[in-house]
Every structure is written in C-alpha cells, then in structure tokens.
C-alpha atoms as a PDB file:
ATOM      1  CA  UNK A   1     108.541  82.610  65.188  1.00  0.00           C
ATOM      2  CA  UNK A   2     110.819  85.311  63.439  1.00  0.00           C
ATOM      3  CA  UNK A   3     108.346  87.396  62.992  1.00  0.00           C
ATOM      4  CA  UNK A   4     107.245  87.515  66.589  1.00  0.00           C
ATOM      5  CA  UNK A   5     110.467  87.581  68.038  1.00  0.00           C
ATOM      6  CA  UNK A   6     111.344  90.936  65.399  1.00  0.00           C
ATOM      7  CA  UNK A   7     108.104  92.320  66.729  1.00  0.00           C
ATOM      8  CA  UNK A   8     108.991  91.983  70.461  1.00  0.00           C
ATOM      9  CA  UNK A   9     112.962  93.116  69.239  1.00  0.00           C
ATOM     10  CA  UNK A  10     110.929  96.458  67.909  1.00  0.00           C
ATOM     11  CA  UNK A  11     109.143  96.987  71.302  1.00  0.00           C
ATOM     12  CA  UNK A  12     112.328  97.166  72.722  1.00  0.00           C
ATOM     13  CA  UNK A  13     114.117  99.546  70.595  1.00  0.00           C
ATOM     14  CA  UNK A  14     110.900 101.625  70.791  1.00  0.00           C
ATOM     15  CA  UNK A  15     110.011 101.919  74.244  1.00  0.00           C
ATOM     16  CA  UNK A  16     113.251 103.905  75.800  1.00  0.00           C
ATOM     17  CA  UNK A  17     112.937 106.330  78.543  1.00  0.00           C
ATOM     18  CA  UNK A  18     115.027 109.255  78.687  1.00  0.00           C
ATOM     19  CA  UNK A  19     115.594 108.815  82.313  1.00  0.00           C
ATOM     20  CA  UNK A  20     113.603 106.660  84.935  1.00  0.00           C
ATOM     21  CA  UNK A  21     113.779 107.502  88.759  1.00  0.00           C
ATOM     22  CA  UNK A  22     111.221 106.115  91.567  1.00  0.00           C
ATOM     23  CA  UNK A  23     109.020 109.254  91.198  1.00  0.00           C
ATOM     24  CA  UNK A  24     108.782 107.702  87.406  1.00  0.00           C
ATOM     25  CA  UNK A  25     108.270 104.434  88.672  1.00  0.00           C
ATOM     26  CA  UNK A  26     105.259 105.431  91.036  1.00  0.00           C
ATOM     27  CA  UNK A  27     103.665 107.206  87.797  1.00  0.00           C
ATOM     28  CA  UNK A  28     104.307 104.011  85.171  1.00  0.00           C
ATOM     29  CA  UNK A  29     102.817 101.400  88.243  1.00  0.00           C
ATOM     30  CA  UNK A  30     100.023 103.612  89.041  1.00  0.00           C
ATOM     31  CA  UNK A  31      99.006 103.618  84.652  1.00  0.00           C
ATOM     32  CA  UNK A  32      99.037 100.348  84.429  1.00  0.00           C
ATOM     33  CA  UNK A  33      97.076  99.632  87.455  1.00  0.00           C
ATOM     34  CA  UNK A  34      94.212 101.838  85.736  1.00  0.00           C
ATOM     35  CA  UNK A  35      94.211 100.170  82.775  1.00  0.00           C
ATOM     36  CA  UNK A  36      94.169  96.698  84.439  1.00  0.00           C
ATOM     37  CA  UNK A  37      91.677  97.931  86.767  1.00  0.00           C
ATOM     38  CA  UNK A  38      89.412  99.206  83.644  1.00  0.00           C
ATOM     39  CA  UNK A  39      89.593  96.133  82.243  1.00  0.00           C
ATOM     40  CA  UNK A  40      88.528  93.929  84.862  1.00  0.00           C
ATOM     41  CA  UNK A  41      91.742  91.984  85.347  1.00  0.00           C
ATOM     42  CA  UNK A  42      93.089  90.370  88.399  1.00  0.00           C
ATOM     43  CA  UNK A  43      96.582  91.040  88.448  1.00  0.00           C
ATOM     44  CA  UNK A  44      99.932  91.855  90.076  1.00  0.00           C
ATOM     45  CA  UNK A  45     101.935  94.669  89.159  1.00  0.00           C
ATOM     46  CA  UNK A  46     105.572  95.501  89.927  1.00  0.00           C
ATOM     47  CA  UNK A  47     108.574  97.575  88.938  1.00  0.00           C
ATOM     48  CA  UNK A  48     111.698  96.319  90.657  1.00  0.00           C
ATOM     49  CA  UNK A  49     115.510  97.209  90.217  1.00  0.00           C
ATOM     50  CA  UNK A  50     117.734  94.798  91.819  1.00  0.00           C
ATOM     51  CA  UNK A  51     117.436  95.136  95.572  1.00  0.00           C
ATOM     52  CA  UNK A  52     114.507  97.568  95.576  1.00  0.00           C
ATOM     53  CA  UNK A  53     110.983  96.928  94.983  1.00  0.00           C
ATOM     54  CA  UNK A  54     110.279 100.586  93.432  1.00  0.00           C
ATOM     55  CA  UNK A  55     106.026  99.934  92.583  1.00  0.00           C
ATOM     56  CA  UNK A  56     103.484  97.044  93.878  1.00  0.00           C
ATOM     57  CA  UNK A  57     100.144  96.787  93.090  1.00  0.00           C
ATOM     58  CA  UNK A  58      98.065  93.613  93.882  1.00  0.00           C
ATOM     59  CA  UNK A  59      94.669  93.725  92.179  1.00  0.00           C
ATOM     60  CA  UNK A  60      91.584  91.776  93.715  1.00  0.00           C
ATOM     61  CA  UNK A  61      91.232  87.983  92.563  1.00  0.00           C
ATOM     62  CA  UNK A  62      95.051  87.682  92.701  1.00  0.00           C
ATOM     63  CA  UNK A  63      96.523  84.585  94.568  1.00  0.00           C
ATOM     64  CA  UNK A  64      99.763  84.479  96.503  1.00  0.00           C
ATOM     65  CA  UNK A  65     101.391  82.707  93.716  1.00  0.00           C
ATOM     66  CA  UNK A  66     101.532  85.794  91.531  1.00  0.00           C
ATOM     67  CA  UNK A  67     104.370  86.892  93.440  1.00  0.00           C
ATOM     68  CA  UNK A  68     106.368  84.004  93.014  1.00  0.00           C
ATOM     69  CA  UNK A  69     106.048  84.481  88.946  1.00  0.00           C
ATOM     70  CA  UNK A  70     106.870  88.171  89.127  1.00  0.00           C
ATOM     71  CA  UNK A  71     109.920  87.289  90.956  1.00  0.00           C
ATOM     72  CA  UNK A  72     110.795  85.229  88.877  1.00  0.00           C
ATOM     73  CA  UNK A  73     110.029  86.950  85.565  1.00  0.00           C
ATOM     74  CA  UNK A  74     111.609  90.019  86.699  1.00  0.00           C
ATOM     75  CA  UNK A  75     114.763  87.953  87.758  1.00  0.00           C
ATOM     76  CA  UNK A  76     114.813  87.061  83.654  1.00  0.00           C
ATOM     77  CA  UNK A  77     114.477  90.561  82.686  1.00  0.00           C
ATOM     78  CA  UNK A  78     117.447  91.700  85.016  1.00  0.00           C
ATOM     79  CA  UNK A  79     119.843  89.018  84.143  1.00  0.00           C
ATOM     80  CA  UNK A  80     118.689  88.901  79.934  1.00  0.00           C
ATOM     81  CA  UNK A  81     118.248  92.255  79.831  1.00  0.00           C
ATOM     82  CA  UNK A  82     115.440  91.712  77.641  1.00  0.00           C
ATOM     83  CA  UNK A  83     111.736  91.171  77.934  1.00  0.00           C
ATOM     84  CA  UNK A  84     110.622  87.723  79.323  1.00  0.00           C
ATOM     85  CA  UNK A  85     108.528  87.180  76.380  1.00  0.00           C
ATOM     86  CA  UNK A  86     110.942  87.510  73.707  1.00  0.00           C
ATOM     87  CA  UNK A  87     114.028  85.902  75.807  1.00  0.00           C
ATOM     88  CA  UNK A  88     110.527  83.070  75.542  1.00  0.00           C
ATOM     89  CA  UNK A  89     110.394  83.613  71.728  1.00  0.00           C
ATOM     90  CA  UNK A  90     114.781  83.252  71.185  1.00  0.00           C
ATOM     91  CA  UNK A  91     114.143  80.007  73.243  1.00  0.00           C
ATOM     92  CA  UNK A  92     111.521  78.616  71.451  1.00  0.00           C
ATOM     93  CA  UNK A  93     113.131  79.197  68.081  1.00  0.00           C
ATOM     94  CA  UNK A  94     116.609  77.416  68.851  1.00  0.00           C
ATOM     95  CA  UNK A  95     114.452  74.242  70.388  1.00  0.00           C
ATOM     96  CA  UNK A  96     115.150  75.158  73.894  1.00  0.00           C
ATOM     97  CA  UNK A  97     112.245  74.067  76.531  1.00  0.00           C
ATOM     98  CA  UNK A  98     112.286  76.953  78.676  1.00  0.00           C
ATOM     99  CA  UNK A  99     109.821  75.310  81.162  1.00  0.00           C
ATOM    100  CA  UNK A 100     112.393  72.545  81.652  1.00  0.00           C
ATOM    101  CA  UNK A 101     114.971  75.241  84.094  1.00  0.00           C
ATOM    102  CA  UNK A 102     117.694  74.418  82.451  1.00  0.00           C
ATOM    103  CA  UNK A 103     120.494  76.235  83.561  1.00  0.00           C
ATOM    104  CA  UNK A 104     118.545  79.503  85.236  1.00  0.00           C
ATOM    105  CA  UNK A 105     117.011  77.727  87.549  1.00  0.00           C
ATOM    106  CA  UNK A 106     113.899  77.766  89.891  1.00  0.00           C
ATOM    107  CA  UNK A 107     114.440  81.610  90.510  1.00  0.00           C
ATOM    108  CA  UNK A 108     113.651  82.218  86.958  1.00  0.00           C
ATOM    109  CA  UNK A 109     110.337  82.050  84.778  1.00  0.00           C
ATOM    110  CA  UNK A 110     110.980  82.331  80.932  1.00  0.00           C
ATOM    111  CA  UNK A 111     107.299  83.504  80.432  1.00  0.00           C
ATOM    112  CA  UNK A 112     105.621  86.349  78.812  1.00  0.00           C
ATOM    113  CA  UNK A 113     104.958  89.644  81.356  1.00  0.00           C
ATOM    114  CA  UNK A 114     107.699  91.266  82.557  1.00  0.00           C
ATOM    115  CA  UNK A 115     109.757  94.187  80.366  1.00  0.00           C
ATOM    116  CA  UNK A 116     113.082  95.963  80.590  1.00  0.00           C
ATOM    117  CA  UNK A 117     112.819 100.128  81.719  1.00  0.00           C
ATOM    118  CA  UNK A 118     115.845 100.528  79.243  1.00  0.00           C
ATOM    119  CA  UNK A 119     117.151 104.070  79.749  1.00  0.00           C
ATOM    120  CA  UNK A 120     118.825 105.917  77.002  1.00  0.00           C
ATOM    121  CA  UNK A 121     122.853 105.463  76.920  1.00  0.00           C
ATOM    122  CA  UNK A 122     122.519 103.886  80.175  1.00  0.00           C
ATOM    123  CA  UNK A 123     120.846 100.246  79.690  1.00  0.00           C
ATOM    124  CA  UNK A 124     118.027  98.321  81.320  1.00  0.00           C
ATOM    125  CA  UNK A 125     117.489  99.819  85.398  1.00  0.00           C
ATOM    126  CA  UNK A 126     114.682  98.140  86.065  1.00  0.00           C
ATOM    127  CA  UNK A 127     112.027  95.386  84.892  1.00  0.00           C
ATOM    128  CA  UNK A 128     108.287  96.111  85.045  1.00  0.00           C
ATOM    129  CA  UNK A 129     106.135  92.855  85.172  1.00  0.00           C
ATOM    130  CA  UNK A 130     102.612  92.134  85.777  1.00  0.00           C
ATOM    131  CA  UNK A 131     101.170  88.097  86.335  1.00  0.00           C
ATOM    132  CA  UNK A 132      97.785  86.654  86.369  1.00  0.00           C
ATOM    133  CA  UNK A 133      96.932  86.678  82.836  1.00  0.00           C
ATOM    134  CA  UNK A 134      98.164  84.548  80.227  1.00  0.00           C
ATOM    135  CA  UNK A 135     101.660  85.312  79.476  1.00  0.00           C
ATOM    136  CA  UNK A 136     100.914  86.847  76.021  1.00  0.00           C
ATOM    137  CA  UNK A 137      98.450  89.501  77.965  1.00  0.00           C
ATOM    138  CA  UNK A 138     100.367  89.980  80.866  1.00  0.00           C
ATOM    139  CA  UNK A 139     102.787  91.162  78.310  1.00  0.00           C
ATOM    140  CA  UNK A 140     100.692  93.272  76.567  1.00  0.00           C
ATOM    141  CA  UNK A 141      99.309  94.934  79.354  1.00  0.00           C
ATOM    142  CA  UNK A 142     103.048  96.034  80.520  1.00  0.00           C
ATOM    143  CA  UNK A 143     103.731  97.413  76.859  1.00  0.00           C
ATOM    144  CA  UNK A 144     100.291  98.688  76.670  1.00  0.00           C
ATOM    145  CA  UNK A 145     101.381 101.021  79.744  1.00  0.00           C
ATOM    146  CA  UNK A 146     105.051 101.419  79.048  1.00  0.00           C
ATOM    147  CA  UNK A 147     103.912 102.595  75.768  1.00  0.00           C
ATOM    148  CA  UNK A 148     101.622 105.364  77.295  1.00  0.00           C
ATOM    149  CA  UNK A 149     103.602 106.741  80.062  1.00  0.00           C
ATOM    150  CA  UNK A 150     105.928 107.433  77.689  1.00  0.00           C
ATOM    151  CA  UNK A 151     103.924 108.741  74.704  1.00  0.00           C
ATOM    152  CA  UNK A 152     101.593 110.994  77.262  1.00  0.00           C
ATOM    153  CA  UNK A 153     104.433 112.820  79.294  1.00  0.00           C
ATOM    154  CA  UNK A 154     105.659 110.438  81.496  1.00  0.00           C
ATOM    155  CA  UNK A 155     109.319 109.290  80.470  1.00  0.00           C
ATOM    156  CA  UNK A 156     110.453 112.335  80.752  1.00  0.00           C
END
C-alpha cells in the first residue's frame, strides 16, 4: 500500500499547471475525450470547480448513474484536495472502510477517477474526473490526459 499511495503522492507533485482557466479546461476535457473515445470506452468526463461545471462529456454506453459518481468523486477531490484514488489508498492503509460513508457522507465517493487541477502557488481550482471504468482506469485515463495536456502545450 505505501508504495501505491507514494506513486499516486508523485502524480500529484508532477502534474501542476502553471495556470488553468475555462479556455484550458475546454482543451484538457476535449484530450481526454479522444483518448477515451480511441479506446473504446464508455465514459463520463468532467472538470468542475465548485459552482461551475467548466467541461462535460458523456460518451455512448454511459448510464445516468455516472453522474451521480462524478459528483461525488469530484466533491472528494474539492474538499481533500487530493486525488480520489489516493485519498482511497490513505484510507485503506489506516483500516478505514471508505465504502462505509463514514463521516463524508452520501455526497462523497472515495473511489479511484477524479484528480486535483493543482495550479502553481495557488492550490487545487478544480477536479477533473471521469466514471464508467473501474476506479483504477478511470484514474488512469484522467492522469493519462492531465499528463498530456500538459507535456504537449496545453498547461500553459
């Protein structure tokens, strides 16, 4: 487990964008739609800041219950300030059933798929999540695009 929660720790400190503004988050959606698309997977996309739904995508084969577990995923990411998966991972390793609610609640889901936008000397503006895959790949599909918007030109 402490390696995979030092692995997700390192996404985090890697994947920082310089600045992030909707025009960014219209260019980061629309990247990770093509690579789900590509692939063949069914999923939801979003990029949300509290208040403001700043990218949706919804991918054929998805269900309406997709948009109940980005909610709620997202809602992690904006209150942890840290991806779902490895807020997941923290849990996990100190015992703590993270499908049980707890004390977050129905409005959150401590699953795998949704990621901080973490902006340099500013902090986490946003989360980006996608749902319809396992939680492991809905993860890695978010990095996956994260990781090229902002190695090909995107992040500014």
């Amino acid at each position: 487990m402490t390696n995979l929660i030092t692995a997700l720790e390192q996404q985090e400190k890697e994947l920082v964008f310089d600045s992030f503004d909707h025009t960014d988050a219209w260019r980061l959606g629309n990247r990770i739609t093509a690579i789900a698309e590509r692939a063949g997977h069914a999923v939801g996309i979003d990029i949300r800041r509290p208040g403001l739904i700043l990218f949706r995508a919804a991918l054929p084969g998805i269900t309406p219950d997709q948009d109940t577990w980005i909610a709620r995923k997202a809602a992690v990411v904006l209150r942890m300030e840290a991806s779902s998966a490895l807020v997941d991972a923290r849990w996990s390793a100190m015992g703590v059933d993270s499908a049980g609610g707890g004390w977050l609640g129905a409005d959150y889901a401590v699953t795998g798929g949704s990621f901080p936008v973490r902006v340099r000397d500013v902090g986490v503006v946003a989360a980006v999540t996608a749902s319809g895959l396992s939680s492991q790949e809905d993860h890695d599909l978010v990095v996956e695009g994260i990781r090229a918007h902002l190695t090909h030109g995107g992040g500014k």
